[in-house]
PDB file of N, CA and C in Angstrom:
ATOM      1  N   UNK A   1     -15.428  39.251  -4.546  1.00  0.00           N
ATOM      2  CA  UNK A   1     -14.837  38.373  -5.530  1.00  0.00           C
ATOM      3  C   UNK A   1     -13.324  38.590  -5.554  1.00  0.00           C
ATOM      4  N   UNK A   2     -13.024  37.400  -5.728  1.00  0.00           N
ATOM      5  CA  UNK A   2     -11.445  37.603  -5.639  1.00  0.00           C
ATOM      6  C   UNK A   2     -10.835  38.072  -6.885  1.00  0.00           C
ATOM      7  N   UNK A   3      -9.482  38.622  -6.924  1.00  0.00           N
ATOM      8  CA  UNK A   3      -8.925  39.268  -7.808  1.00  0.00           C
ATOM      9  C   UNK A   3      -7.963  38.281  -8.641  1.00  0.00           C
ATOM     10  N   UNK A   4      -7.306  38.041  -9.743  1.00  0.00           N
ATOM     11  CA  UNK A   4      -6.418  37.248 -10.226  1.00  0.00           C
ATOM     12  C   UNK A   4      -5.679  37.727  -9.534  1.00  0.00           C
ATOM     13  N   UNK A   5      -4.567  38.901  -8.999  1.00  0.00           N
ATOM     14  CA  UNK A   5      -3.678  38.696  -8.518  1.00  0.00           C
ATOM     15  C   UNK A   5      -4.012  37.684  -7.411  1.00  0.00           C
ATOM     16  N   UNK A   6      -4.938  37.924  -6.597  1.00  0.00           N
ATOM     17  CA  UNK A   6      -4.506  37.446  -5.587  1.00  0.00           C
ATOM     18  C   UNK A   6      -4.780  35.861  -5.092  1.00  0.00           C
ATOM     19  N   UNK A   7      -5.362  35.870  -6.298  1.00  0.00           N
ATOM     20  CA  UNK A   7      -5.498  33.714  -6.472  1.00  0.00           C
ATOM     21  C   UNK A   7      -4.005  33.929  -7.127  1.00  0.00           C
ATOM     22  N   UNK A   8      -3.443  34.537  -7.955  1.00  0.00           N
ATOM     23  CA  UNK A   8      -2.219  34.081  -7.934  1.00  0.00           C
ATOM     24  C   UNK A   8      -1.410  33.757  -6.691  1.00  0.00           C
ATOM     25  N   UNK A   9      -1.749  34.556  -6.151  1.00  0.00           N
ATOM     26  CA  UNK A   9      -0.814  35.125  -4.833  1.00  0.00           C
ATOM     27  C   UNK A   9      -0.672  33.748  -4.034  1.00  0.00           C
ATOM     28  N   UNK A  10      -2.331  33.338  -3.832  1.00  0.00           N
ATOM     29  CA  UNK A  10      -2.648  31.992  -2.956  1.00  0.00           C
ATOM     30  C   UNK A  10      -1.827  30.754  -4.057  1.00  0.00           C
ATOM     31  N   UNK A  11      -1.622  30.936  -5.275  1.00  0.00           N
ATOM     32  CA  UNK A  11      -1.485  29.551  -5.527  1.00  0.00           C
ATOM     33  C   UNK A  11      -0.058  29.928  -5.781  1.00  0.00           C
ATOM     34  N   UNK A  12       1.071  31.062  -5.598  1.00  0.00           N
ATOM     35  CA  UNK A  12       2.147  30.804  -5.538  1.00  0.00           C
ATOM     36  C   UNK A  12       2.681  30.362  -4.199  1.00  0.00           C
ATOM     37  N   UNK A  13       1.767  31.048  -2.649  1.00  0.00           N
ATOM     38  CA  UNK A  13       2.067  30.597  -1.606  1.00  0.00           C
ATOM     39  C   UNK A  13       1.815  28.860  -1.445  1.00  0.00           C
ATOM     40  N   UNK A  14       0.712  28.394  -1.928  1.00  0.00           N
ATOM     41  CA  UNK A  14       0.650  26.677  -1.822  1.00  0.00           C
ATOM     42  C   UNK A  14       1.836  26.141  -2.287  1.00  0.00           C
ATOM     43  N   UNK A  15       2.543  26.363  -3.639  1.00  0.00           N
ATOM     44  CA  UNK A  15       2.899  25.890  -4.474  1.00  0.00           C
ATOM     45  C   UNK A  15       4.692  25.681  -3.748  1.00  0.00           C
ATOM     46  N   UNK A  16       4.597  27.122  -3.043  1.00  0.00           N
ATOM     47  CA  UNK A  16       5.923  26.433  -2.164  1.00  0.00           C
ATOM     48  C   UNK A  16       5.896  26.119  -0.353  1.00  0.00           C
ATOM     49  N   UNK A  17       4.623  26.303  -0.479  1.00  0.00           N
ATOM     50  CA  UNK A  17       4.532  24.969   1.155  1.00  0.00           C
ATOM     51  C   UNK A  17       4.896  23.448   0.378  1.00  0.00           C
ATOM     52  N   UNK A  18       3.926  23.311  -0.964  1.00  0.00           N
ATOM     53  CA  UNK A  18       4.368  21.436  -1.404  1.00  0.00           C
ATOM     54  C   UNK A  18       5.543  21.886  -1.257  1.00  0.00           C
ATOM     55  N   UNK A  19       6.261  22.600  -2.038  1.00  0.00           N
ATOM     56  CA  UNK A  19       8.085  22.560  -2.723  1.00  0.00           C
ATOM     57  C   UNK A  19       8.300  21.906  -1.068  1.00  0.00           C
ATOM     58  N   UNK A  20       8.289  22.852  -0.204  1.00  0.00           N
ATOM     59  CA  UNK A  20       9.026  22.688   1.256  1.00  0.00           C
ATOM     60  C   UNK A  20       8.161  20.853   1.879  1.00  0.00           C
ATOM     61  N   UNK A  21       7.196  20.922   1.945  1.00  0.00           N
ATOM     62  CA  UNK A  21       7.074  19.641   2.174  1.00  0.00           C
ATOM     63  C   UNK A  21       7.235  18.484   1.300  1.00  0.00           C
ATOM     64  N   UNK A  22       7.756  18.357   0.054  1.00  0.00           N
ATOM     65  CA  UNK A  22       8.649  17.470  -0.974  1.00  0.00           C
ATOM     66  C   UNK A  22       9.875  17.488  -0.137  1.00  0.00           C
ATOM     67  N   UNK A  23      10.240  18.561  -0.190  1.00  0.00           N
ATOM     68  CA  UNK A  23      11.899  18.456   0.391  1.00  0.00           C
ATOM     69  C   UNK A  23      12.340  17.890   2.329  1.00  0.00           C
ATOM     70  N   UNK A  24      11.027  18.350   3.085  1.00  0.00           N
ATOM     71  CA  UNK A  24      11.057  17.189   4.203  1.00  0.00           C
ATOM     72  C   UNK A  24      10.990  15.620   4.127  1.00  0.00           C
ATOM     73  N   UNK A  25       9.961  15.570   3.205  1.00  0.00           N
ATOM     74  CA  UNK A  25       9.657  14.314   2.751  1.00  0.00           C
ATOM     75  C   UNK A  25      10.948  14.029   2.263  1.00  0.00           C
ATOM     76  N   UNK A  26      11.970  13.989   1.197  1.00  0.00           N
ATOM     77  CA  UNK A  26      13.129  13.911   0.279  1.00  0.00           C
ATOM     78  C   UNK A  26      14.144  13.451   2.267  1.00  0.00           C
ATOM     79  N   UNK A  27      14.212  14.547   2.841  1.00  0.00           N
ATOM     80  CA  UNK A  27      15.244  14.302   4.120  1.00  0.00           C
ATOM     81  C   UNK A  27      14.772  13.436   5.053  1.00  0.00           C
ATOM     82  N   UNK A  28      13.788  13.319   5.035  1.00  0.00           N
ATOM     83  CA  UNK A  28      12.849  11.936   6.125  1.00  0.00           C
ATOM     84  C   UNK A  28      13.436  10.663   5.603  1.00  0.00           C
ATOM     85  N   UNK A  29      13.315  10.664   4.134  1.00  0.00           N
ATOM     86  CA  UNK A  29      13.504   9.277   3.410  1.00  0.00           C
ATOM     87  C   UNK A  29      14.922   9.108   3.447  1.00  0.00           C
ATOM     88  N   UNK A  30      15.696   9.910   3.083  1.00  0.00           N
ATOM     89  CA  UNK A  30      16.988   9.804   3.614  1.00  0.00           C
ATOM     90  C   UNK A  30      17.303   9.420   5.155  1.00  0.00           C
ATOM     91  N   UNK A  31      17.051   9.610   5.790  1.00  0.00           N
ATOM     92  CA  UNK A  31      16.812   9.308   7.234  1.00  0.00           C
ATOM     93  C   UNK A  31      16.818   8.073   7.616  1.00  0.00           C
ATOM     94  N   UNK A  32      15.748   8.047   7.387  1.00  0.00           N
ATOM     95  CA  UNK A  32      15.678   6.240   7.471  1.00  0.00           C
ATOM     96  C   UNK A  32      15.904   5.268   6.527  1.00  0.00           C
ATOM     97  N   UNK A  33      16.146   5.768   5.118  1.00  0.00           N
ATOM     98  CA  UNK A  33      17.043   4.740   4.557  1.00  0.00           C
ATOM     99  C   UNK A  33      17.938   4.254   5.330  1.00  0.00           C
ATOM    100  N   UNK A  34      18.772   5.129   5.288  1.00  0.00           N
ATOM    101  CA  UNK A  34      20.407   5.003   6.581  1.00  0.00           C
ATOM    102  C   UNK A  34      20.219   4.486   7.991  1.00  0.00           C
ATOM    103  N   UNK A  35      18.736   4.257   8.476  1.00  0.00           N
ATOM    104  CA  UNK A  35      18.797   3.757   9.714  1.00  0.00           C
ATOM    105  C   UNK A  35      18.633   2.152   9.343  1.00  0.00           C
ATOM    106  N   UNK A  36      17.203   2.249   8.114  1.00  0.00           N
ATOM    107  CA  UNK A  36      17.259   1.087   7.799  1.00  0.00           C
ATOM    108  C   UNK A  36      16.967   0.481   6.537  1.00  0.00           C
ATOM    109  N   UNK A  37      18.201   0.166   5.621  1.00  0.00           N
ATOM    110  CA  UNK A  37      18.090   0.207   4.557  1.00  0.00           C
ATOM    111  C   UNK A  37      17.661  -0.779   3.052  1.00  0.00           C
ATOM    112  N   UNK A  38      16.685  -1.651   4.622  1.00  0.00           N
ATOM    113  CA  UNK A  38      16.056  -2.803   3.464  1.00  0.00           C
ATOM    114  C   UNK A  38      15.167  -2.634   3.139  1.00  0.00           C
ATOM    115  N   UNK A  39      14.241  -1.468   3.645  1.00  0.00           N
ATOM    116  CA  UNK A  39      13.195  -0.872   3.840  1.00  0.00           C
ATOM    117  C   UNK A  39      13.054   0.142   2.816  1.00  0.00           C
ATOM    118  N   UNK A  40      11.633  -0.281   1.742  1.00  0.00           N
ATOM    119  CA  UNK A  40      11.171   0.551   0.821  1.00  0.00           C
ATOM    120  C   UNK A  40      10.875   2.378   1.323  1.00  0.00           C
ATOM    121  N   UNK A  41      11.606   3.258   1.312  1.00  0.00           N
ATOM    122  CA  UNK A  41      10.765   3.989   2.125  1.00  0.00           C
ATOM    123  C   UNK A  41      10.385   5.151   1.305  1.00  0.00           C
ATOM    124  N   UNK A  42      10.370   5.072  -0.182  1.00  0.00           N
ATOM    125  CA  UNK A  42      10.072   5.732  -1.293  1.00  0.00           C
ATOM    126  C   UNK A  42       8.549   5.237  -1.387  1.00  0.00           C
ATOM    127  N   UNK A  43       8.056   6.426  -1.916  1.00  0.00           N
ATOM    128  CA  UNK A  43       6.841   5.618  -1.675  1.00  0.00           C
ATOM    129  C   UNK A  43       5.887   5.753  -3.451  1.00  0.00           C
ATOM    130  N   UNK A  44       7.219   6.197  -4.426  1.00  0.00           N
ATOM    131  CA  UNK A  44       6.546   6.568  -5.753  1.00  0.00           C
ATOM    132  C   UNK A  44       6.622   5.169  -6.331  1.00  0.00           C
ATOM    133  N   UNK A  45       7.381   3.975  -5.818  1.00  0.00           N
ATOM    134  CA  UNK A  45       7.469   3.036  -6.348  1.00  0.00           C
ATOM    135  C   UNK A  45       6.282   2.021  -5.396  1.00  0.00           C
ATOM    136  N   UNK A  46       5.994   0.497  -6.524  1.00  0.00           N
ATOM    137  CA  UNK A  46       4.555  -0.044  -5.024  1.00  0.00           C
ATOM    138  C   UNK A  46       5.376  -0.696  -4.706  1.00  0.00           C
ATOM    139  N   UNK A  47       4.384  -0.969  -3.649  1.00  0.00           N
ATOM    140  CA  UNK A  47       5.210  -2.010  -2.692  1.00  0.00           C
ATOM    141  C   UNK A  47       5.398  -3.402  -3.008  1.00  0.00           C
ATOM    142  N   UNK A  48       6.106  -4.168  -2.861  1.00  0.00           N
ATOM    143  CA  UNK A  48       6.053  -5.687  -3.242  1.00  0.00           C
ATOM    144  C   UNK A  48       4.925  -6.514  -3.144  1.00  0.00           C
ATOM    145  N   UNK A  49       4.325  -7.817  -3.855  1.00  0.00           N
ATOM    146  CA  UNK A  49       3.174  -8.020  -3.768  1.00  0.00           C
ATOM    147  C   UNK A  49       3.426  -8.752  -2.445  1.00  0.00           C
ATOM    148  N   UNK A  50       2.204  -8.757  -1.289  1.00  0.00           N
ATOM    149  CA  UNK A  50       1.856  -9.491  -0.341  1.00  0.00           C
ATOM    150  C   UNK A  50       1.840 -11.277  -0.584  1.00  0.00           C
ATOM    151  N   UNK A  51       2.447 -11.848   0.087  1.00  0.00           N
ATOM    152  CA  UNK A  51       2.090 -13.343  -0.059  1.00  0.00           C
ATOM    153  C   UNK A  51       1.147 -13.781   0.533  1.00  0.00           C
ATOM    154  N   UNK A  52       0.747 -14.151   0.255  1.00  0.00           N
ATOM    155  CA  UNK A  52      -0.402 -14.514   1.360  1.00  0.00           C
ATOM    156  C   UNK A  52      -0.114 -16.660   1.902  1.00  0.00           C
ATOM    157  N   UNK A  53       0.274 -17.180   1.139  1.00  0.00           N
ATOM    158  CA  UNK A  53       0.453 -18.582   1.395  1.00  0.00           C
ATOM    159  C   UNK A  53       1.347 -18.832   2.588  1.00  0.00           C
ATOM    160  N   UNK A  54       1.966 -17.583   3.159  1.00  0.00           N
ATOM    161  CA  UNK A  54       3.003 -17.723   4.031  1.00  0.00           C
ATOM    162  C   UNK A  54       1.670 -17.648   5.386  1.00  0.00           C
ATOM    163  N   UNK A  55       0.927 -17.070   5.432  1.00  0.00           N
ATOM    164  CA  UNK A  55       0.081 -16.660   6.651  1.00  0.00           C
ATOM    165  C   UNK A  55      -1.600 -17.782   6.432  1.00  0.00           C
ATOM    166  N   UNK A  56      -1.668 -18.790   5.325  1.00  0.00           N
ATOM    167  CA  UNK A  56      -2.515 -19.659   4.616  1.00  0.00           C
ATOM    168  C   UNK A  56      -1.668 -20.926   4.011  1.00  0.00           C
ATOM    169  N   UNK A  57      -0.924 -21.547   4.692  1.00  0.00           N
ATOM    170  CA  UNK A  57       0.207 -22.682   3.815  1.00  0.00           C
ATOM    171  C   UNK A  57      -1.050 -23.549   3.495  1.00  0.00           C
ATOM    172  N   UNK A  58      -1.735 -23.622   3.491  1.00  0.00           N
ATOM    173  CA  UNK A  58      -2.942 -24.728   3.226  1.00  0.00           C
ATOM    174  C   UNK A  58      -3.924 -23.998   2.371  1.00  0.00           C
ATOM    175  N   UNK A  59      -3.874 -23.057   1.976  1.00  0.00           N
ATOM    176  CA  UNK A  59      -5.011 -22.524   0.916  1.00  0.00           C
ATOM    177  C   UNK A  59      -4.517 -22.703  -0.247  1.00  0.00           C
ATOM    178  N   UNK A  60      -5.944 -23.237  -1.217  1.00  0.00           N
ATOM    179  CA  UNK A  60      -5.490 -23.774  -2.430  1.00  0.00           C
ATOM    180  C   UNK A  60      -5.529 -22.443  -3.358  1.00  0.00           C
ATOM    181  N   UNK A  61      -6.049 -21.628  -2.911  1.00  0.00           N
ATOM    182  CA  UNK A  61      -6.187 -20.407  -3.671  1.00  0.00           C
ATOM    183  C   UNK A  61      -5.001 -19.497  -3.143  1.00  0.00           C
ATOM    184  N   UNK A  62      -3.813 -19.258  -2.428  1.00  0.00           N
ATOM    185  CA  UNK A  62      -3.031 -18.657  -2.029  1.00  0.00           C
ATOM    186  C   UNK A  62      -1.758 -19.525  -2.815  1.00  0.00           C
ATOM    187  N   UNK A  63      -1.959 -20.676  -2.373  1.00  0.00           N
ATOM    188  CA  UNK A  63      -0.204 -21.068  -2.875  1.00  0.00           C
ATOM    189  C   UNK A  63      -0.596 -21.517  -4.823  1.00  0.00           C
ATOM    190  N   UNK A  64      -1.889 -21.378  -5.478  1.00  0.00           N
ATOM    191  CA  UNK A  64      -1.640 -21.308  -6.812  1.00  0.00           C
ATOM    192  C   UNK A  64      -2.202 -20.067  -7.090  1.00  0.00           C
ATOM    193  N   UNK A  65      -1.930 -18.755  -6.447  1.00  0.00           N
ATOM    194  CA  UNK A  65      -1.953 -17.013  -6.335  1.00  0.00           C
ATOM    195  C   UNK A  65      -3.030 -17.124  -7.466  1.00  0.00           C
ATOM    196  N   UNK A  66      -3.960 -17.626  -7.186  1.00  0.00           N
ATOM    197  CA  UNK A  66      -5.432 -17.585  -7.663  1.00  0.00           C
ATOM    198  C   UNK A  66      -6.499 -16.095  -7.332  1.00  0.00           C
ATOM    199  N   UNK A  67      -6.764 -15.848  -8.573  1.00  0.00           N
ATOM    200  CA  UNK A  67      -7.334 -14.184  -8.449  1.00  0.00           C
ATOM    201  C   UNK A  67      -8.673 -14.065  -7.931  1.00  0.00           C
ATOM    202  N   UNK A  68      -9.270 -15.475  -8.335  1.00  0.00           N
ATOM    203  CA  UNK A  68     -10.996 -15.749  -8.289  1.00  0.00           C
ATOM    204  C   UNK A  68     -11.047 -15.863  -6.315  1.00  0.00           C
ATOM    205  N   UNK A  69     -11.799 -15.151  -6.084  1.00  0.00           N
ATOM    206  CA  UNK A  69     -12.623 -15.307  -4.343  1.00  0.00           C
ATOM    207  C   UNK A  69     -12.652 -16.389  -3.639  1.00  0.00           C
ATOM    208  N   UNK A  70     -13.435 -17.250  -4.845  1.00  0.00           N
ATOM    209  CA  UNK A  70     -14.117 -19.037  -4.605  1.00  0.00           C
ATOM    210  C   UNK A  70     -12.697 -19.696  -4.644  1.00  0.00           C
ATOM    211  N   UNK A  71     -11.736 -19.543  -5.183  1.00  0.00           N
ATOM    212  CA  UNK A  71     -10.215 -20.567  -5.054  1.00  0.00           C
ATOM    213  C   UNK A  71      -9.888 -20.156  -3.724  1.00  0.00           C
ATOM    214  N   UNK A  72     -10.494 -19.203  -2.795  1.00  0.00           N
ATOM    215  CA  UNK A  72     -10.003 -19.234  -1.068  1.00  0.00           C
ATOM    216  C   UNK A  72     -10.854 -19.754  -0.283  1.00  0.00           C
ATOM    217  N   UNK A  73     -12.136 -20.248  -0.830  1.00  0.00           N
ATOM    218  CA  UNK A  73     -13.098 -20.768   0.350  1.00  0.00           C
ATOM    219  C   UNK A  73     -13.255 -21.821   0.574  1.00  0.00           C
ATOM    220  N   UNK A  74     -12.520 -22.630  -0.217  1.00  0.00           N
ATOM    221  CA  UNK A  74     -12.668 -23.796  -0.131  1.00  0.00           C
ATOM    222  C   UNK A  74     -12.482 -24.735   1.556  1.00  0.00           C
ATOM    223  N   UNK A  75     -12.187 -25.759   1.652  1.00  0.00           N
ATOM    224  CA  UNK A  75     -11.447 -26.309   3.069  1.00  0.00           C
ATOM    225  C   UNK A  75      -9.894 -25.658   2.786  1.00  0.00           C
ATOM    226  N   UNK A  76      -9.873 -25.503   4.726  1.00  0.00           N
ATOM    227  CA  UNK A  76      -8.503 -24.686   4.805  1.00  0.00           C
ATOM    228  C   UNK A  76      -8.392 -23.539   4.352  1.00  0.00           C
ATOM    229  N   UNK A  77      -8.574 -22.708   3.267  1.00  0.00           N
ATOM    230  CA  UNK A  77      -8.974 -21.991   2.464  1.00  0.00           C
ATOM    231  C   UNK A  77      -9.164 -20.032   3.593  1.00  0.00           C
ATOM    232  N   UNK A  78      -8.205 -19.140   3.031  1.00  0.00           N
ATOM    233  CA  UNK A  78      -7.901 -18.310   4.029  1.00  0.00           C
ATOM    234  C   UNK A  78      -8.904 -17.531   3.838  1.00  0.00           C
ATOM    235  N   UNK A  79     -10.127 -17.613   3.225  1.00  0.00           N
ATOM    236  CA  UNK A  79     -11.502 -17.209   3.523  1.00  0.00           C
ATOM    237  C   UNK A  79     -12.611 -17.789   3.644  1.00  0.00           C
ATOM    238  N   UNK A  80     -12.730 -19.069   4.345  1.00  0.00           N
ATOM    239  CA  UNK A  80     -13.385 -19.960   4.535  1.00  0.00           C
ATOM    240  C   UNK A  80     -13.796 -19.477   6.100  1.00  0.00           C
ATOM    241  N   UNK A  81     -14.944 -19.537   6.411  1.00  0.00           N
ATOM    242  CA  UNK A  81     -15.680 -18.996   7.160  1.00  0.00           C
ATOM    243  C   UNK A  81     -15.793 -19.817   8.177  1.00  0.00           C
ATOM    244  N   UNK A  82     -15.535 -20.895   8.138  1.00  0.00           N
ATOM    245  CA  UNK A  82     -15.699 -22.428   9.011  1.00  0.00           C
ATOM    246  C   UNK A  82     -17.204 -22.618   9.498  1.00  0.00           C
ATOM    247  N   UNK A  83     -17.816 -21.987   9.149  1.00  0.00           N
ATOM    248  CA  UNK A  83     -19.549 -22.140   9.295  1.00  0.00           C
ATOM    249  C   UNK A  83     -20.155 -23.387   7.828  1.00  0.00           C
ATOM    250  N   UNK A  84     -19.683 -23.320   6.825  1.00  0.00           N
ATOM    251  CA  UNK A  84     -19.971 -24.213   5.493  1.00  0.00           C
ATOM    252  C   UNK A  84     -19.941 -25.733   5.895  1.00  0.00           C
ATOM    253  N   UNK A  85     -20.595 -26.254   4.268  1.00  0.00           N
ATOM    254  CA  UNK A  85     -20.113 -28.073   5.266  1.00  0.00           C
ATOM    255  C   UNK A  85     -19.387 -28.527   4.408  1.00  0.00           C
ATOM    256  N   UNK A  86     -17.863 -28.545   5.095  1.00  0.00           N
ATOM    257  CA  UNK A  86     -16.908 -28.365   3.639  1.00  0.00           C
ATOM    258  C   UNK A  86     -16.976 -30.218   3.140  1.00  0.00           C
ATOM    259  N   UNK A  87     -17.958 -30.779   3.420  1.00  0.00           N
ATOM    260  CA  UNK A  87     -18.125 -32.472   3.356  1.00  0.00           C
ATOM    261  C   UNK A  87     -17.384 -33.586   4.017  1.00  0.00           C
ATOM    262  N   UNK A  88     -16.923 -32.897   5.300  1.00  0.00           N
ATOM    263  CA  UNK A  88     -16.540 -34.337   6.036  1.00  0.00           C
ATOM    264  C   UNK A  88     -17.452 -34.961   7.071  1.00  0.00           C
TER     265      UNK A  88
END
């Protein structure tokens, strides 16, 4: 059985591998900010929402950013399976 010291011991050694890998992480992001700096490269903030109407200009459920499943299956529709009989 282990001893408190020495779970201390283990969780002061973890505690500064994170410290040291925060601080690579911290100089990475710096890094490539400066290479390229339009680029989110923080990653505590989210990311911008995805569009999807740009890769679906014809889905009625993409260009009115419709939350429901069924507003994408319709015809055209960027989850429309093309197997359905969309009635033509």
């Amino acid at each position: 059985m282990a001893t408190i010291e020495s779970l201390l011991e283990k969780v002061n050694a973890l505690t500064s591998e994170v410290s040291a890998l925060k601080d690579q992480q911290a100089h990475l992001v710096s890094l490539l900010s400066a290479l390229k700096p339009d680029t989110n490269w923080n990653h505590d903030s989210p990311p911008p929402p995805y569009d999807h109407s740009t890769d679906y200009p014809l889905c009625q459920g993409c260009i009115g950013n419709e939350p429901g499943q069924m507003a994408h299956m319709g015809y055209m529709g960027c989850l429309n399976s093309g197997t359905q009989d969309d009635g033509l």
